[in-house]
C-alpha atoms as a PDB file:
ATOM      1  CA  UNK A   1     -14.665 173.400 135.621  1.00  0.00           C
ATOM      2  CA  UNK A   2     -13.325 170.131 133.860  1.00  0.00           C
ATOM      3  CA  UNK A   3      -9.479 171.240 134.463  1.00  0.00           C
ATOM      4  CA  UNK A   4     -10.222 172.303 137.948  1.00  0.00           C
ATOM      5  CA  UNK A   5     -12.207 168.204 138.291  1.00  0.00           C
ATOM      6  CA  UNK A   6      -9.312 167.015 136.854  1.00  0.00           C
ATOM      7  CA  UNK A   7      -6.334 167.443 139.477  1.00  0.00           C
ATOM      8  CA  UNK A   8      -7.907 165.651 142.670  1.00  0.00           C
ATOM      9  CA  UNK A   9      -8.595 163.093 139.832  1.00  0.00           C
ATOM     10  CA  UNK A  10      -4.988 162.515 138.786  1.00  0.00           C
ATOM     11  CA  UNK A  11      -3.587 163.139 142.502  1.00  0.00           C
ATOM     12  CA  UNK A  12      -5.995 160.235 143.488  1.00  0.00           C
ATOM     13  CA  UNK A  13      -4.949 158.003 141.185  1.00  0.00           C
ATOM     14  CA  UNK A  14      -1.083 158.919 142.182  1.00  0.00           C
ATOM     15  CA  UNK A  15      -1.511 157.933 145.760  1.00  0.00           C
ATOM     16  CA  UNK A  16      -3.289 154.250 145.129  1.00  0.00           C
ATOM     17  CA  UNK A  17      -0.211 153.800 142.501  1.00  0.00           C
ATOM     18  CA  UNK A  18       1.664 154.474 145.405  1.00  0.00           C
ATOM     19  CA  UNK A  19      -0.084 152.865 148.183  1.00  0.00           C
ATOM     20  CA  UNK A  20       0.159 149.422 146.177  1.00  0.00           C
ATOM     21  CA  UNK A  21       3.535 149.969 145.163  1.00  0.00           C
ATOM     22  CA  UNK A  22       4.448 150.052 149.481  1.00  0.00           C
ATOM     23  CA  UNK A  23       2.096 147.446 149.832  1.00  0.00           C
ATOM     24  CA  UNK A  24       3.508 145.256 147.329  1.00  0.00           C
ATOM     25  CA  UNK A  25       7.096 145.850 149.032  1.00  0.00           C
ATOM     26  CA  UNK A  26       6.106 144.924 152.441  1.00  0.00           C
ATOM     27  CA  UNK A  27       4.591 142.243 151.100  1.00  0.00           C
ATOM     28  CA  UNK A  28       7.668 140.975 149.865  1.00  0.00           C
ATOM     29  CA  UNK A  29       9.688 141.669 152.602  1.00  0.00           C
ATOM     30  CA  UNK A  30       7.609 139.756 154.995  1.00  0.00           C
ATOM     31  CA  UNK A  31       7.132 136.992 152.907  1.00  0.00           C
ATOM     32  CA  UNK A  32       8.778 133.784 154.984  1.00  0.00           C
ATOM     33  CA  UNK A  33      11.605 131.686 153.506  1.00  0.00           C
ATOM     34  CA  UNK A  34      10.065 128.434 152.477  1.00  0.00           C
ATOM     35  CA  UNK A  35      11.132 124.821 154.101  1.00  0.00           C
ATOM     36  CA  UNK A  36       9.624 122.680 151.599  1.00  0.00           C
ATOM     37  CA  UNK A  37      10.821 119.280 149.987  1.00  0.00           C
ATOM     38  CA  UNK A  38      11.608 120.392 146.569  1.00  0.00           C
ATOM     39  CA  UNK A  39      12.365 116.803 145.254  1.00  0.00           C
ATOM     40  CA  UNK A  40      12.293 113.647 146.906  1.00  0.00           C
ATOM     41  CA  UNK A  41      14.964 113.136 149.637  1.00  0.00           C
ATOM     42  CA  UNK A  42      15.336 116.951 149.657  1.00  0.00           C
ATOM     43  CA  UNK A  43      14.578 119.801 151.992  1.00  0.00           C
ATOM     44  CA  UNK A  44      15.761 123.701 151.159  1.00  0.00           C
ATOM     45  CA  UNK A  45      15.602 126.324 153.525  1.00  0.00           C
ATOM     46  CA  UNK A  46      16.748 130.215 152.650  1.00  0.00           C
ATOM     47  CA  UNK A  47      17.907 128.640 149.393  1.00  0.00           C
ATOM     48  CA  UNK A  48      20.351 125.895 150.899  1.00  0.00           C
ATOM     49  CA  UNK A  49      19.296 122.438 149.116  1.00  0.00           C
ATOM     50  CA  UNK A  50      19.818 119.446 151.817  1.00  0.00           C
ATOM     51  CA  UNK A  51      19.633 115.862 151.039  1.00  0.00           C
ATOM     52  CA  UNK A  52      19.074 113.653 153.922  1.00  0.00           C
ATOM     53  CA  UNK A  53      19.403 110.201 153.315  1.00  0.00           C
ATOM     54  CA  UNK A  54      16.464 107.542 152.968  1.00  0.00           C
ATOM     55  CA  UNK A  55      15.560 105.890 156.285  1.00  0.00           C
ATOM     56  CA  UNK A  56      15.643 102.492 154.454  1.00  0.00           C
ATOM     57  CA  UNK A  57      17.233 103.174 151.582  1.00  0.00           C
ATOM     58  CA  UNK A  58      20.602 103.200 153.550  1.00  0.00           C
ATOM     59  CA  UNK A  59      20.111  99.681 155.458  1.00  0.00           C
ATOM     60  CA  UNK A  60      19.738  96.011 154.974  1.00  0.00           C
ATOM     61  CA  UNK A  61      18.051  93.901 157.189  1.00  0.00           C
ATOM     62  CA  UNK A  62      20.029  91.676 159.751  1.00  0.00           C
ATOM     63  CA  UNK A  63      19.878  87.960 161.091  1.00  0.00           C
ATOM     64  CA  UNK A  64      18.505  89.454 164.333  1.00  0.00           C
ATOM     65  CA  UNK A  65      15.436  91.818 162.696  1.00  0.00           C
ATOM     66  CA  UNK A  66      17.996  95.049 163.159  1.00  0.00           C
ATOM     67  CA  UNK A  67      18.773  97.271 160.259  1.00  0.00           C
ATOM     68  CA  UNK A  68      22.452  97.422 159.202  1.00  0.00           C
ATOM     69  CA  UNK A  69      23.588 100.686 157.664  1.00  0.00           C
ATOM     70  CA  UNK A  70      24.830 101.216 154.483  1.00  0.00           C
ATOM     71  CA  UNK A  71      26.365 104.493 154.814  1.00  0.00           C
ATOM     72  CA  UNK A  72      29.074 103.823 157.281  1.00  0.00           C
ATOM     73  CA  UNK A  73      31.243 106.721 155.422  1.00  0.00           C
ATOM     74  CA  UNK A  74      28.682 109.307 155.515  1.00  0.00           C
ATOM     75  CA  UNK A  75      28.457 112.251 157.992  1.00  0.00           C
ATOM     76  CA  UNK A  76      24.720 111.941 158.574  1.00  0.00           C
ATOM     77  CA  UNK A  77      24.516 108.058 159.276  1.00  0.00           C
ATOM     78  CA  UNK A  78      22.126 107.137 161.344  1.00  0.00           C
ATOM     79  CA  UNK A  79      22.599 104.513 164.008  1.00  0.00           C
ATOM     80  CA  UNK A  80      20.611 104.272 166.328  1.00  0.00           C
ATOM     81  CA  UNK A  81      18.385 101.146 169.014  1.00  0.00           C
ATOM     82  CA  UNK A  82      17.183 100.362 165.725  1.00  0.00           C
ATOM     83  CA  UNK A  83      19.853 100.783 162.761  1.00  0.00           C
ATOM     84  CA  UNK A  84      23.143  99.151 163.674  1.00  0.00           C
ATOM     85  CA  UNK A  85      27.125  99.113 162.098  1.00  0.00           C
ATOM     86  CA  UNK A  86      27.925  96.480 160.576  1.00  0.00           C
ATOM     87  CA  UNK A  87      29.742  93.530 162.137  1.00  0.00           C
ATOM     88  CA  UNK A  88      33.573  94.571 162.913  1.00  0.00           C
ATOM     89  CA  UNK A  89      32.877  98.438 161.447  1.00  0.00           C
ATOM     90  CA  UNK A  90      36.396 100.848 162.655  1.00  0.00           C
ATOM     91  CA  UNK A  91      36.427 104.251 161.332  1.00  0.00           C
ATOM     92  CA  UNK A  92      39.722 103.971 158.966  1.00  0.00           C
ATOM     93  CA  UNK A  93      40.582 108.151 159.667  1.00  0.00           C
ATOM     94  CA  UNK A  94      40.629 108.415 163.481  1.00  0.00           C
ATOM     95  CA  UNK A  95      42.842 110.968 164.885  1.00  0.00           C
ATOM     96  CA  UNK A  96      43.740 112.855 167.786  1.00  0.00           C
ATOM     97  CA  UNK A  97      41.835 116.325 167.739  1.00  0.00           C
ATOM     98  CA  UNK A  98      44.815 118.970 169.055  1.00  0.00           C
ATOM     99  CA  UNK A  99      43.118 120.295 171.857  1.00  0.00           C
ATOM    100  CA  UNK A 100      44.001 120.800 175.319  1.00  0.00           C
ATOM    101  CA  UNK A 101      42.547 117.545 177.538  1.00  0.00           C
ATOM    102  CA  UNK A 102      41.818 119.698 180.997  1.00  0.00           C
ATOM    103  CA  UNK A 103      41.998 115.976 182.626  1.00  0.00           C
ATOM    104  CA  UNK A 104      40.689 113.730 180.022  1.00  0.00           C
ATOM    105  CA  UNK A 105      42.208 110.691 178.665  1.00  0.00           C
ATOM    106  CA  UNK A 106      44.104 111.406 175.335  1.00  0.00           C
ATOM    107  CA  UNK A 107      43.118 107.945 174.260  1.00  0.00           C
ATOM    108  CA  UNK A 108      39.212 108.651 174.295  1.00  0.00           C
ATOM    109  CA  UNK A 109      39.470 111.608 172.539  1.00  0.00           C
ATOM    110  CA  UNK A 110      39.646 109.962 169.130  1.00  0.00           C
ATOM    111  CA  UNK A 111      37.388 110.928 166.065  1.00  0.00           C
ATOM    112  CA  UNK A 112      37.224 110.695 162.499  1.00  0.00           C
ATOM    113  CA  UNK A 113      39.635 113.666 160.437  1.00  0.00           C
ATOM    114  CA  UNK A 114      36.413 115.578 159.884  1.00  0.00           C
ATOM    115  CA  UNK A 115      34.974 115.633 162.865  1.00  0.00           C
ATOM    116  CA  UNK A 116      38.071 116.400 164.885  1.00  0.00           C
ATOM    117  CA  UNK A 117      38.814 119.408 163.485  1.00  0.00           C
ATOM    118  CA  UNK A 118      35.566 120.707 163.626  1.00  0.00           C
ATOM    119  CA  UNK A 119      35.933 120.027 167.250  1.00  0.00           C
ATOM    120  CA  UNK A 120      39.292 121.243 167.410  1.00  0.00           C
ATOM    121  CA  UNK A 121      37.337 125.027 166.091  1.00  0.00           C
ATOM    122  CA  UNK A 122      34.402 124.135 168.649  1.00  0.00           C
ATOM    123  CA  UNK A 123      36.805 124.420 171.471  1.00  0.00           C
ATOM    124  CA  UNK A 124      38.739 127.177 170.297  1.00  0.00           C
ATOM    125  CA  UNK A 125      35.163 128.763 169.702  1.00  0.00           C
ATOM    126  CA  UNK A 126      34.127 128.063 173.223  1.00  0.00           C
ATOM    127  CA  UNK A 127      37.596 129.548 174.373  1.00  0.00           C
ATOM    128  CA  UNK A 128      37.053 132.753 173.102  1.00  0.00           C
ATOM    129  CA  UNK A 129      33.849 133.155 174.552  1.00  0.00           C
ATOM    130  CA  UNK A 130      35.794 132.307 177.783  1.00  0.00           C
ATOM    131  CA  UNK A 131      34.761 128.548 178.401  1.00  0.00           C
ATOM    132  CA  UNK A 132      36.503 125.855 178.606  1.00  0.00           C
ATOM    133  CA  UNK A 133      35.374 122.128 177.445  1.00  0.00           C
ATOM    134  CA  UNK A 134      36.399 118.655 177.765  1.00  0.00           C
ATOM    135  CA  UNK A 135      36.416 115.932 175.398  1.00  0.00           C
ATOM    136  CA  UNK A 136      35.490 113.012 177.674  1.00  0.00           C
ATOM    137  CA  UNK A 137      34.686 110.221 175.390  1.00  0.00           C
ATOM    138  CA  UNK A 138      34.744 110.113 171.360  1.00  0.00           C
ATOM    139  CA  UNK A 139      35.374 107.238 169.390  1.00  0.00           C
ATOM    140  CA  UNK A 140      34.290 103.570 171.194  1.00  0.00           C
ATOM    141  CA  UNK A 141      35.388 100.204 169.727  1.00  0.00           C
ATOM    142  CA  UNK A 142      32.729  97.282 169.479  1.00  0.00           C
ATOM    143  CA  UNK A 143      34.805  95.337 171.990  1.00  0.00           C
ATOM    144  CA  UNK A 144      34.836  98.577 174.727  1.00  0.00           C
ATOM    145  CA  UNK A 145      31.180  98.884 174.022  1.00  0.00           C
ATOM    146  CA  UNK A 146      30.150  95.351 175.124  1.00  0.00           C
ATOM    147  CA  UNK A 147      32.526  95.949 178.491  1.00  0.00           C
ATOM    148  CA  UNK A 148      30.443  99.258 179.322  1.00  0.00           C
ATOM    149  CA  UNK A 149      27.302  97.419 178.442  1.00  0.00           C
ATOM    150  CA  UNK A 150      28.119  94.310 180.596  1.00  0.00           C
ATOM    151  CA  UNK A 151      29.226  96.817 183.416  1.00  0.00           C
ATOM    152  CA  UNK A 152      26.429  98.905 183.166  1.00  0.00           C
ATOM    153  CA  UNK A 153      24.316  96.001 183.662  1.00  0.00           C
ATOM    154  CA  UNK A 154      25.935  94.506 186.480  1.00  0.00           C
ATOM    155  CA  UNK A 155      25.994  97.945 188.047  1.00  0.00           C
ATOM    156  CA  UNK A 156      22.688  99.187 187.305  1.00  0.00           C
ATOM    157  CA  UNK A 157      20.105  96.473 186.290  1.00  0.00           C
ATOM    158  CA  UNK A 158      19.265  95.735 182.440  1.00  0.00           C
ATOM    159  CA  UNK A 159      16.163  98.143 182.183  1.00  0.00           C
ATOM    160  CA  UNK A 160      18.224 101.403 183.302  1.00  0.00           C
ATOM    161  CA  UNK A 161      21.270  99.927 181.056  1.00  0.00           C
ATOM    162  CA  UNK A 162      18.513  99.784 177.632  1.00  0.00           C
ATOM    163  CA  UNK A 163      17.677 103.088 178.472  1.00  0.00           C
ATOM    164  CA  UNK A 164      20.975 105.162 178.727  1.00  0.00           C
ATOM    165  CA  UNK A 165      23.258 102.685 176.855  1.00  0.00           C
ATOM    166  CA  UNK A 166      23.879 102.155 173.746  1.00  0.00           C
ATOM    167  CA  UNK A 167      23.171  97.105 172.516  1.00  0.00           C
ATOM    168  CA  UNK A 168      26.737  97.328 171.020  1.00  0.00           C
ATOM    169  CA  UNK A 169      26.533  97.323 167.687  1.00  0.00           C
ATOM    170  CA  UNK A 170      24.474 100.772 167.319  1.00  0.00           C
ATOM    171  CA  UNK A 171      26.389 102.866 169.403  1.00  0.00           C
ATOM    172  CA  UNK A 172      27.325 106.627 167.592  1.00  0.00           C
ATOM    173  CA  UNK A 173      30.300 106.175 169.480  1.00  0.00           C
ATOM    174  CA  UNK A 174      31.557 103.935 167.379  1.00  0.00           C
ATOM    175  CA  UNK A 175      30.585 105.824 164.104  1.00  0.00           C
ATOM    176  CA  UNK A 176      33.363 108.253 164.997  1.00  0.00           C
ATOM    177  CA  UNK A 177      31.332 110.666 164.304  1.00  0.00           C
ATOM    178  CA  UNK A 178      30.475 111.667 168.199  1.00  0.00           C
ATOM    179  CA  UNK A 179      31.606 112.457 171.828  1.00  0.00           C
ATOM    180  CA  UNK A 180      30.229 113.537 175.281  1.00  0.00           C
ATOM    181  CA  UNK A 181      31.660 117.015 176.479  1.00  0.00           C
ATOM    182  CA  UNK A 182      31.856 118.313 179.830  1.00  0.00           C
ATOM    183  CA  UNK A 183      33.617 121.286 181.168  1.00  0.00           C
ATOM    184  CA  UNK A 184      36.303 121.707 184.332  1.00  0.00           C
ATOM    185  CA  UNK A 185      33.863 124.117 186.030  1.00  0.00           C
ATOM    186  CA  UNK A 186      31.112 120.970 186.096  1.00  0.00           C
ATOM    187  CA  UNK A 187      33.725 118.568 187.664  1.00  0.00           C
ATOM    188  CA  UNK A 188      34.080 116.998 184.232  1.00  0.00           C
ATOM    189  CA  UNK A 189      30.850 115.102 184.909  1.00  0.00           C
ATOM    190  CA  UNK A 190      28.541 113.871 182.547  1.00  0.00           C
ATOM    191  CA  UNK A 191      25.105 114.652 183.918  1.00  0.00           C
ATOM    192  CA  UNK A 192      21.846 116.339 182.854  1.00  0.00           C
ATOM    193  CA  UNK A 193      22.744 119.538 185.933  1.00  0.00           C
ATOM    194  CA  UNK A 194      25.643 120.382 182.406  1.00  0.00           C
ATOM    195  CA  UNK A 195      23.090 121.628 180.580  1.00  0.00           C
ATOM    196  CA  UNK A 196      22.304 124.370 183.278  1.00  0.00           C
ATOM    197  CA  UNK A 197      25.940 125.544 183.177  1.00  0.00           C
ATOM    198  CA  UNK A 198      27.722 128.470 181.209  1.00  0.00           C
ATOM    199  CA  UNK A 199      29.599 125.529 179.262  1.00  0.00           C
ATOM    200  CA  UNK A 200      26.502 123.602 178.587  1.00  0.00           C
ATOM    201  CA  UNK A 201      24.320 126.851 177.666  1.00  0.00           C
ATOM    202  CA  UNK A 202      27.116 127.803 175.354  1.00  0.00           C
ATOM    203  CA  UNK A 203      27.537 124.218 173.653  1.00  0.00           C
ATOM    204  CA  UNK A 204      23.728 124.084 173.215  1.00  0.00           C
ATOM    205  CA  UNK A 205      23.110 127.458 171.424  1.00  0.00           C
ATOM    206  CA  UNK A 206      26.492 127.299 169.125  1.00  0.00           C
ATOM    207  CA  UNK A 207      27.289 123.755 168.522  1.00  0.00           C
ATOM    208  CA  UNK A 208      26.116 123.865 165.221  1.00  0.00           C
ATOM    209  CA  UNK A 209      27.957 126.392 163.920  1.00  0.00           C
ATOM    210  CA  UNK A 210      30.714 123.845 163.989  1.00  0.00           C
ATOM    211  CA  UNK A 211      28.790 121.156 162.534  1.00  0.00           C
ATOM    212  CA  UNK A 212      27.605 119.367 165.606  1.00  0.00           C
ATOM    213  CA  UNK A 213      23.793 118.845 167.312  1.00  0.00           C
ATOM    214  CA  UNK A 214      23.007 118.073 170.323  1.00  0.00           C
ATOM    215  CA  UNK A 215      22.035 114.245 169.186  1.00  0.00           C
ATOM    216  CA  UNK A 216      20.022 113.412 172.581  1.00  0.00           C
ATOM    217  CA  UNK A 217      17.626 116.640 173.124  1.00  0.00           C
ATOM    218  CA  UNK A 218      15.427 116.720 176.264  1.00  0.00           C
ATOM    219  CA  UNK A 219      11.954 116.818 174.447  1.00  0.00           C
ATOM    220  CA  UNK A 220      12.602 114.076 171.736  1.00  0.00           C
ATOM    221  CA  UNK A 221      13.369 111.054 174.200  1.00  0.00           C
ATOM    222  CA  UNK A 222      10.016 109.154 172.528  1.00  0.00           C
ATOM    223  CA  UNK A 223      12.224 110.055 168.746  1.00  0.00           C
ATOM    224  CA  UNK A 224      15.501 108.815 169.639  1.00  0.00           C
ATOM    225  CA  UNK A 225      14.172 106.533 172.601  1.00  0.00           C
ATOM    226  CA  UNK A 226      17.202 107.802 174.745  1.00  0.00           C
ATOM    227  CA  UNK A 227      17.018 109.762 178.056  1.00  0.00           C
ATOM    228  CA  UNK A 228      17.934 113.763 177.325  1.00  0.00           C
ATOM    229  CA  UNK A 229      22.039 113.885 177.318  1.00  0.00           C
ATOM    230  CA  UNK A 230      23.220 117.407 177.093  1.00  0.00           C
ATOM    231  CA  UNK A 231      27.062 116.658 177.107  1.00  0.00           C
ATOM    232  CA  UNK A 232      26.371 114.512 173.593  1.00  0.00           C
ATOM    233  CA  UNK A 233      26.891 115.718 170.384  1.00  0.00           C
ATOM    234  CA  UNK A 234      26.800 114.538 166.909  1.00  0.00           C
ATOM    235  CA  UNK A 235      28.983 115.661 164.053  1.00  0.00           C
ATOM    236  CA  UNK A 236      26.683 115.871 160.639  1.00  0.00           C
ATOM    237  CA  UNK A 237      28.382 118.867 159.080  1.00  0.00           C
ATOM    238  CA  UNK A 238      27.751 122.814 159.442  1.00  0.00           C
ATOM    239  CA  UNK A 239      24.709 123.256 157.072  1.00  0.00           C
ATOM    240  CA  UNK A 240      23.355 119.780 157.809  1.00  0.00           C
ATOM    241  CA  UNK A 241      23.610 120.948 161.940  1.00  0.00           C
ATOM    242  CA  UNK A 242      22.493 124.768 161.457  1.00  0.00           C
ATOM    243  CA  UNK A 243      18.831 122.898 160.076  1.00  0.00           C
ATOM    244  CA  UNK A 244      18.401 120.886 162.625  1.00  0.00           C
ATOM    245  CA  UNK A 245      19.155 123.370 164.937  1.00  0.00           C
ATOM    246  CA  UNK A 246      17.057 126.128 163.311  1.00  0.00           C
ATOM    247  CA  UNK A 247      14.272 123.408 162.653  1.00  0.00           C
ATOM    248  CA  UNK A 248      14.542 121.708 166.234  1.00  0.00           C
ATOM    249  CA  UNK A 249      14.852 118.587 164.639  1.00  0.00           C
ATOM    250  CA  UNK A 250      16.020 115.344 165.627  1.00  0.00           C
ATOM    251  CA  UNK A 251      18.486 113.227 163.332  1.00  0.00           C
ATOM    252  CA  UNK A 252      15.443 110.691 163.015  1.00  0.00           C
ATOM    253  CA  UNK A 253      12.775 113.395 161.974  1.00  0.00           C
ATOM    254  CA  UNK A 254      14.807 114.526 158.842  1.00  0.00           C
ATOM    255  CA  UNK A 255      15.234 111.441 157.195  1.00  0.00           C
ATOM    256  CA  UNK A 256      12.333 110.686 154.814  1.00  0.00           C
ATOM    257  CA  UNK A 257      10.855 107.776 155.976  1.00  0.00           C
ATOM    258  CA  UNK A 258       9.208 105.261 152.930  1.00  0.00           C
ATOM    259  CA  UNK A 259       9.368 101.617 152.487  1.00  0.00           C
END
């Protein structure tokens, strides 16, 4: 009787080894990759360590109550109605990205070496897919700023000009670092109806495998206190972009923020 007891005892014990060893796997395999700040000014996600810059950290205070940026040099400066250049700021590595205009102006195409060729690989991504993209305006001067501004104004009224314009002084155009995209197929118009097209699906769901974010998304207008702009992207680098992206973070919400 005890050796017949003994073999459901034994096969028992052999299945709840078993049943926690399964559990224990699925456990691990639905465990979710952390996003957690794993020292100050740092975020990881699936084991990539990113360090955003300090808010304040990277800006001085001006004469006028605006905050200057320090980091003029860095890919994820932040400039924005708040956080201005400083005074007389020009990118010293602007080029000419080699890509085919499709109607723009050559001379607006301009952006810092970095961020030219990832836009050079944007397009060339975009091609492939079969779309085509224009590179309507990149780099801005201070001085070309203040003539849009003043236009914009005279044109449109100051409250519609603060809300889609950039004081100059705190424009990204100037950083070099962005440019508004359109497509052939859209009339090469920069309007909110690009987002709705092939080119502007496309841009939205793969610029940041190239390094670039849409900097002006449609439900963050109260972040970046800009109206939604589609055809506007932001180069910050390929892991830096793919965050953001995967996150659905603004620029703004990634920097820490403490005084």
């Amino acid at each position: 009787m005890k050796n017949r007891r003994k073999k459901p005892i034994i096969g028992i014990a052999i299945s709840l080894v078993l049943v926690a060893g399964v559990a224990g796997t699925l456990y691990e395999q639905n465990k979710e990759p952390k996003t957690i700040v794993i020292k100050k000014d740092a975020k990881v996600k699936n084991d990539i360590v990113l360090n955003f810059p300090d808010y304040y950290k990277t800006t001085k205070e001006d004469e006028s109550g605006l905050l200057e940026v320090l980091n003029v040099d860095s890919n994820l400066v932040l400039v924005n109605k708040d956080r201005k250049l400083p005074d007389g700021y020009e990118p010293n590595d602007l080029i000419y990205p080699s890509i085919p205009l499709n109607g723009a102006v050559k001379e607006k195409t301009r952006m810092r070496s970095e961020a030219g060729h990832a836009l050079e690989k944007l397009f060339a991504g975009a091609a492939a897919d079969g779309y085509t993209l224009t590179a309507i305006s990149g780099y801005r001067s201070y001085d070309r700023q203040v003539a849009l501004y003043n236009n914009y104004i005279s044109v449109h009224g100051e409250a519609w000009t603060k809300a889609f314009s950039a004081y100059p002084g705190t424009s990204e155009h100037q950083t070099g670092l962005a440019i508004d995209v359109s497509s052939p197929a859209f009339g090469n118009a920069l309007e909110v109806g690009f987002a709705k097209t092939p080119e502007g699906t496309w841009l939205a769901e793969h610029a940041h495998e190239y390094g670039f974010i849409i900097r002006y998304p449609e439900d963050k207008v109260d972040i970046t206190k800009y109206h939604y702009e589609p055809w506007h992207i932001r180069y910050v680098g390929k892991d830096y972009a793919t965050y953001l992206y995967t996150n659905h973070l603004a620029l703004e919400e990634a920097m820490p923020a403490k005084k």
